[in-house]
PDB file of N, CA and C in Angstrom:
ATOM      1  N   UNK A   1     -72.286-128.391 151.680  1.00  0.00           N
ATOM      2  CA  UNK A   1     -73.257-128.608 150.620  1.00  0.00           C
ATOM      3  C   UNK A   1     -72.586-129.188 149.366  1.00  0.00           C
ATOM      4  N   UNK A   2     -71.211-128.816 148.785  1.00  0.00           N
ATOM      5  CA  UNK A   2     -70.458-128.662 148.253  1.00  0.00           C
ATOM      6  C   UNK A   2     -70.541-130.835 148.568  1.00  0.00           C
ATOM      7  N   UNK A   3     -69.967-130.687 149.288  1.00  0.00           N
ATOM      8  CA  UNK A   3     -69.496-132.594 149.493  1.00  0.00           C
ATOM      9  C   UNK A   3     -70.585-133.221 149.413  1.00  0.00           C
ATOM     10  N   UNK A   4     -71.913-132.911 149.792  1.00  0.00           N
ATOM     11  CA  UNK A   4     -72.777-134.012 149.640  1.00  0.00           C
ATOM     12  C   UNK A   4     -73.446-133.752 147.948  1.00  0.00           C
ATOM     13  N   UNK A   5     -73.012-132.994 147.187  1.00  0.00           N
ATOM     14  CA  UNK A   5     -73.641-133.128 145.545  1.00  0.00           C
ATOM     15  C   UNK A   5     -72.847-134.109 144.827  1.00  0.00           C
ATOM     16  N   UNK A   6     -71.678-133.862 145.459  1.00  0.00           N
ATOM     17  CA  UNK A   6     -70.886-134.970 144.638  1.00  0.00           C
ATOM     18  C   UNK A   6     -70.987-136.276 144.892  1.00  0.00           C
ATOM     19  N   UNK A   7     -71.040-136.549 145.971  1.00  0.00           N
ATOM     20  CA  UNK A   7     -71.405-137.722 147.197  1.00  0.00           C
ATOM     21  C   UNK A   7     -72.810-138.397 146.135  1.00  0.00           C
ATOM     22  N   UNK A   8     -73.869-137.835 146.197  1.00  0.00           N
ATOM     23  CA  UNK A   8     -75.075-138.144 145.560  1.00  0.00           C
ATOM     24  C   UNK A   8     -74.689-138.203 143.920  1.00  0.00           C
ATOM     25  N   UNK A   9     -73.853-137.013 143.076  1.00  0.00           N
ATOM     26  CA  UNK A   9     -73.860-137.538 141.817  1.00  0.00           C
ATOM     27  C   UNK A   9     -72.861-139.016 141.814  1.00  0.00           C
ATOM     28  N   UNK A  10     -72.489-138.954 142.755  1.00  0.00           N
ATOM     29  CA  UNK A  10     -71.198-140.507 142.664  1.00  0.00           C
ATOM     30  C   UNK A  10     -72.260-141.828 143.009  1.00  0.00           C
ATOM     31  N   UNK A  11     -72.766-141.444 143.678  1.00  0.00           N
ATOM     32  CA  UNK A  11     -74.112-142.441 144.025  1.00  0.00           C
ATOM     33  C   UNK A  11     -74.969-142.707 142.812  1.00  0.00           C
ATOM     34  N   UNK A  12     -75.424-141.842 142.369  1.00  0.00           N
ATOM     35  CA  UNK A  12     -76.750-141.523 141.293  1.00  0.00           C
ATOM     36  C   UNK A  12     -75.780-142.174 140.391  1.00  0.00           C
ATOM     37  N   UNK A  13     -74.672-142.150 139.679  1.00  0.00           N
ATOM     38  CA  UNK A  13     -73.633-142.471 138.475  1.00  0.00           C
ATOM     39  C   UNK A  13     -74.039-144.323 138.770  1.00  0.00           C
ATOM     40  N   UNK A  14     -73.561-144.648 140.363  1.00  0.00           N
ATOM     41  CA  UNK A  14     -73.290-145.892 140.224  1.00  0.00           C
ATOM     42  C   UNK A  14     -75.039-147.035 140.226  1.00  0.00           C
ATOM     43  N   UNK A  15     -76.305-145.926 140.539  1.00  0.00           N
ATOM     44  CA  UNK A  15     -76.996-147.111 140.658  1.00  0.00           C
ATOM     45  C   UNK A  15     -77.275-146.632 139.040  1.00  0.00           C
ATOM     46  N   UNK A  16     -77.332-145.905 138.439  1.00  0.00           N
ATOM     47  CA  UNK A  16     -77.392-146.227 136.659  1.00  0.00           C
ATOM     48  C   UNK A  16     -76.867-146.947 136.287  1.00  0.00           C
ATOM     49  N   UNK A  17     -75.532-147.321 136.398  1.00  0.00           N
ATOM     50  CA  UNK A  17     -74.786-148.226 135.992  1.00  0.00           C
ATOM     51  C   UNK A  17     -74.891-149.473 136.153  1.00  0.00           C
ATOM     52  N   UNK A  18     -75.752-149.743 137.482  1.00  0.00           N
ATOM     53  CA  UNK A  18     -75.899-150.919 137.921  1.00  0.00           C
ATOM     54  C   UNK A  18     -77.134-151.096 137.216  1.00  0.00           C
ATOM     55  N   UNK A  19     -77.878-149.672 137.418  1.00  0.00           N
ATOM     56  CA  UNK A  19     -79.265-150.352 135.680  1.00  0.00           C
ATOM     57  C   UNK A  19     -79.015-150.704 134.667  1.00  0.00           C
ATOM     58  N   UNK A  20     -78.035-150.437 134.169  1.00  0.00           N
ATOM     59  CA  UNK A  20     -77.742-150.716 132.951  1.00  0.00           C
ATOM     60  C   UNK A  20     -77.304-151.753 132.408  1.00  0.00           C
ATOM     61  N   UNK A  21     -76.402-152.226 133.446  1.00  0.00           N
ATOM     62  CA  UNK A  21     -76.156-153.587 133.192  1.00  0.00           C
ATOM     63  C   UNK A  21     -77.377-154.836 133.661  1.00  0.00           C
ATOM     64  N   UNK A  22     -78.327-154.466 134.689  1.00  0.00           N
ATOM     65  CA  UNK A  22     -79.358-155.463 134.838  1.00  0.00           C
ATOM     66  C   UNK A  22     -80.163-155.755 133.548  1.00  0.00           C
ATOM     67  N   UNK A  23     -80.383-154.325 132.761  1.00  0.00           N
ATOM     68  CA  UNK A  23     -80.894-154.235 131.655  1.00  0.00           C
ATOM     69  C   UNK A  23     -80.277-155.245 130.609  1.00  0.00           C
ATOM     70  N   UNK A  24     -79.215-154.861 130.756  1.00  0.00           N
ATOM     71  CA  UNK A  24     -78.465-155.528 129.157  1.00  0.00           C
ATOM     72  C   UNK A  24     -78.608-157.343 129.566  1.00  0.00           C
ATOM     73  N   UNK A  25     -78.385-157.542 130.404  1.00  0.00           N
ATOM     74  CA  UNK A  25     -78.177-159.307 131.131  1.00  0.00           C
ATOM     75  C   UNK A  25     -79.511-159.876 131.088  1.00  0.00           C
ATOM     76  N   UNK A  26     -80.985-159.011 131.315  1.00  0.00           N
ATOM     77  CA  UNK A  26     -82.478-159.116 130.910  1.00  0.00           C
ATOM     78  C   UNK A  26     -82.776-159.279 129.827  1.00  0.00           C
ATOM     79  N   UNK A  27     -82.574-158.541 128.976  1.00  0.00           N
ATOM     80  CA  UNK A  27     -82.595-158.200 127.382  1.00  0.00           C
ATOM     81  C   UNK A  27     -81.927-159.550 126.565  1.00  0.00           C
ATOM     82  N   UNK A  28     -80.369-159.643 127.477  1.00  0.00           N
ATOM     83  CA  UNK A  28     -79.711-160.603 126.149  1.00  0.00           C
ATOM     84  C   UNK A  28     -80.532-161.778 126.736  1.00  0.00           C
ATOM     85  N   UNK A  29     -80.765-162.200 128.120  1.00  0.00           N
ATOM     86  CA  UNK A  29     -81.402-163.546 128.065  1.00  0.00           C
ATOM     87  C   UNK A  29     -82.608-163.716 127.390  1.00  0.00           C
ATOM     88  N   UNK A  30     -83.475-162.858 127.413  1.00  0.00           N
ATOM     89  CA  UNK A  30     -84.986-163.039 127.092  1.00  0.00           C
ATOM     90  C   UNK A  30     -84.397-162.802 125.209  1.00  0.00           C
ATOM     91  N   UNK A  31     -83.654-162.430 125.235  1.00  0.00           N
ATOM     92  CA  UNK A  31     -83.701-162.724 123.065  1.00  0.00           C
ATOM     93  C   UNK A  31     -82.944-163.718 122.995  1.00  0.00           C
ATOM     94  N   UNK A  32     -81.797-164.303 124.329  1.00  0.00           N
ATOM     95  CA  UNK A  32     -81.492-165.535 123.799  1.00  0.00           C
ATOM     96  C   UNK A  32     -82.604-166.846 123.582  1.00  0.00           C
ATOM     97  N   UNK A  33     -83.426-166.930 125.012  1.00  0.00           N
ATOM     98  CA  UNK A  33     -84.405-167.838 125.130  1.00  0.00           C
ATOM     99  C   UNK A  33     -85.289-167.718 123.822  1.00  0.00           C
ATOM    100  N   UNK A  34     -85.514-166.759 123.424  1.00  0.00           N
ATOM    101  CA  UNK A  34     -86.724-166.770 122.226  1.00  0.00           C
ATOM    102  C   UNK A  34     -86.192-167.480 120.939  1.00  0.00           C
ATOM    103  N   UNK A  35     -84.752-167.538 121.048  1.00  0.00           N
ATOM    104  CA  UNK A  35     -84.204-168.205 119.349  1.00  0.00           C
ATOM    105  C   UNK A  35     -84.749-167.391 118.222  1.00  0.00           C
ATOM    106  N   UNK A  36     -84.762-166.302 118.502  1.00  0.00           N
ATOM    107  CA  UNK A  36     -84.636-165.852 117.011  1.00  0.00           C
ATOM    108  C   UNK A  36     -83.547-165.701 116.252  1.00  0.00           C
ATOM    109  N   UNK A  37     -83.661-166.143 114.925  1.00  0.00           N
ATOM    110  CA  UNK A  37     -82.723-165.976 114.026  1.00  0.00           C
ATOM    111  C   UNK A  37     -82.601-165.054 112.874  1.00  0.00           C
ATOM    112  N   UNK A  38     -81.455-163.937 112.548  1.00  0.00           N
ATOM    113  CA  UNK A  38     -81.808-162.967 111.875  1.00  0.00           C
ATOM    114  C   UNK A  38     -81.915-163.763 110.495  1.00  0.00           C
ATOM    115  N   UNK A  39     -83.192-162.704 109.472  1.00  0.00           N
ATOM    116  CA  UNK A  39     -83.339-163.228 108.190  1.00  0.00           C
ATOM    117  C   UNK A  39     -82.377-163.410 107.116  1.00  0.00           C
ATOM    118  N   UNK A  40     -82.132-164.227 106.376  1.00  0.00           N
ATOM    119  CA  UNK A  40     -80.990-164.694 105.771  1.00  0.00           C
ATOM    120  C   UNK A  40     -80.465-163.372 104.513  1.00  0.00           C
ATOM    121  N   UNK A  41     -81.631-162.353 104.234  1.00  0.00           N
ATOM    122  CA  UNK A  41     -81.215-161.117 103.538  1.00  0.00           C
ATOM    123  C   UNK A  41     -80.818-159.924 104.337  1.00  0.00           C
ATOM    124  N   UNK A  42     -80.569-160.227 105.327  1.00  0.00           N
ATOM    125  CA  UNK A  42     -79.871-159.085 106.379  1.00  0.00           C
ATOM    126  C   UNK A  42     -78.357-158.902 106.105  1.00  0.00           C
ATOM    127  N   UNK A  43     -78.427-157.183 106.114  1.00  0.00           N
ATOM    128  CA  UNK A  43     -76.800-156.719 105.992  1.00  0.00           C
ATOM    129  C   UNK A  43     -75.776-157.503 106.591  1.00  0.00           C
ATOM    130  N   UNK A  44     -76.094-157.889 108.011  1.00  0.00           N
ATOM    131  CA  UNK A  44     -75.110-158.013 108.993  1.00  0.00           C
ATOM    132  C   UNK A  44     -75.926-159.287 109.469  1.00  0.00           C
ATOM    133  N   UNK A  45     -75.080-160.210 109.946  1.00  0.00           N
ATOM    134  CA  UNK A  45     -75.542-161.587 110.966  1.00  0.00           C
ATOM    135  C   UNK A  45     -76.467-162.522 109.977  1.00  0.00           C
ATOM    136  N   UNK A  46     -76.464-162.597 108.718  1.00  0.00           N
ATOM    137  CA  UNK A  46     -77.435-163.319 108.003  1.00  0.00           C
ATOM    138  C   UNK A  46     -77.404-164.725 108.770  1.00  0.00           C
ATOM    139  N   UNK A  47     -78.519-165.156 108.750  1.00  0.00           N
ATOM    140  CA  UNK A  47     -78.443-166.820 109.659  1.00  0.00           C
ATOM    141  C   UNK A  47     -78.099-167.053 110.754  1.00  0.00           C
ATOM    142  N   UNK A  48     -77.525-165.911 111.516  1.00  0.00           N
ATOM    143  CA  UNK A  48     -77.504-166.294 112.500  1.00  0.00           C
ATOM    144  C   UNK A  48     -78.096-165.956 113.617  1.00  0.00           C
ATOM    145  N   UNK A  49     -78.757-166.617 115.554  1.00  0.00           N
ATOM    146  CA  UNK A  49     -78.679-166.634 116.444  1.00  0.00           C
ATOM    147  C   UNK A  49     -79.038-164.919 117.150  1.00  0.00           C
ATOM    148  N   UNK A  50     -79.851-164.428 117.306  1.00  0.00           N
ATOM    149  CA  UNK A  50     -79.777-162.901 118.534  1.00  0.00           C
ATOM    150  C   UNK A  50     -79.708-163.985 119.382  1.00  0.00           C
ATOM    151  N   UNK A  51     -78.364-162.863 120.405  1.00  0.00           N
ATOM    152  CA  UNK A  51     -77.879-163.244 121.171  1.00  0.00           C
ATOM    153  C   UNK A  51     -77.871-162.018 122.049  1.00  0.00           C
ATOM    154  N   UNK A  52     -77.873-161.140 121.709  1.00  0.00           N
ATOM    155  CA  UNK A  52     -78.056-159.730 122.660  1.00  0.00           C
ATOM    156  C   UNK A  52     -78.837-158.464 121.690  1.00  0.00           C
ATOM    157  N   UNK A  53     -78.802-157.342 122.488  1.00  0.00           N
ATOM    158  CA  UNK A  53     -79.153-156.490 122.257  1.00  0.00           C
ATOM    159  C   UNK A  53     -78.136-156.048 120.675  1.00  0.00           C
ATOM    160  N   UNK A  54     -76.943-155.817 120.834  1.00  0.00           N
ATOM    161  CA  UNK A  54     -76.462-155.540 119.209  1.00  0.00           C
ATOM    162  C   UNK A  54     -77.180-156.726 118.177  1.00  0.00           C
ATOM    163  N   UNK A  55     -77.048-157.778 118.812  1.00  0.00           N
ATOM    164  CA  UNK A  55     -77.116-158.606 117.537  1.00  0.00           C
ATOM    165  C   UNK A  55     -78.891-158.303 117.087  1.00  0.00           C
ATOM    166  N   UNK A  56     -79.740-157.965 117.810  1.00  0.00           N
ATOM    167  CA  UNK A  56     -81.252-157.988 117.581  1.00  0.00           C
ATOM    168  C   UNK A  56     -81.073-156.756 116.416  1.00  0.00           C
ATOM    169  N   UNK A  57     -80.514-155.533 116.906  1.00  0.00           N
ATOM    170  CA  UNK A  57     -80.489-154.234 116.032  1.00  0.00           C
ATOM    171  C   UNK A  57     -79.963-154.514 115.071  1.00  0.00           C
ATOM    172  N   UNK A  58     -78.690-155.459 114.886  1.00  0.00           N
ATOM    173  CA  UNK A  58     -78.474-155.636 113.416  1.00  0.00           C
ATOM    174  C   UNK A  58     -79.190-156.075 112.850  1.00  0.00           C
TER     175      UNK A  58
END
């Protein structure tokens, strides 16, 4: 019983991971395609380009 929890959390670990990254590669394309550009009074990235997920939150 013991071998197959770990077996499954080693499993369960890797298809998250593999969500996570489908996520992030979805996300940065669809805000690259849109061209938004952050507003020029923004803390961080003034003028420039979202390009991913950090750059949208800044």
């Amino acid at each position: 019983m013991k071998r197959w929890a770990w077996i499954a959390a080693v499993v369960f670990g890797v298809v998250l991971i593999l969500g996570a990254i489908g996520t992030w590669a979805l996300v940065s394309t669809t805000l690259s395609n849109q061209r938004i550009t952050v507003a020029e009074d923004a803390t961080c990235l003034a003028g420039k380009r979202v390009r991913g997920p950090f750059s949208a939150y800044c």
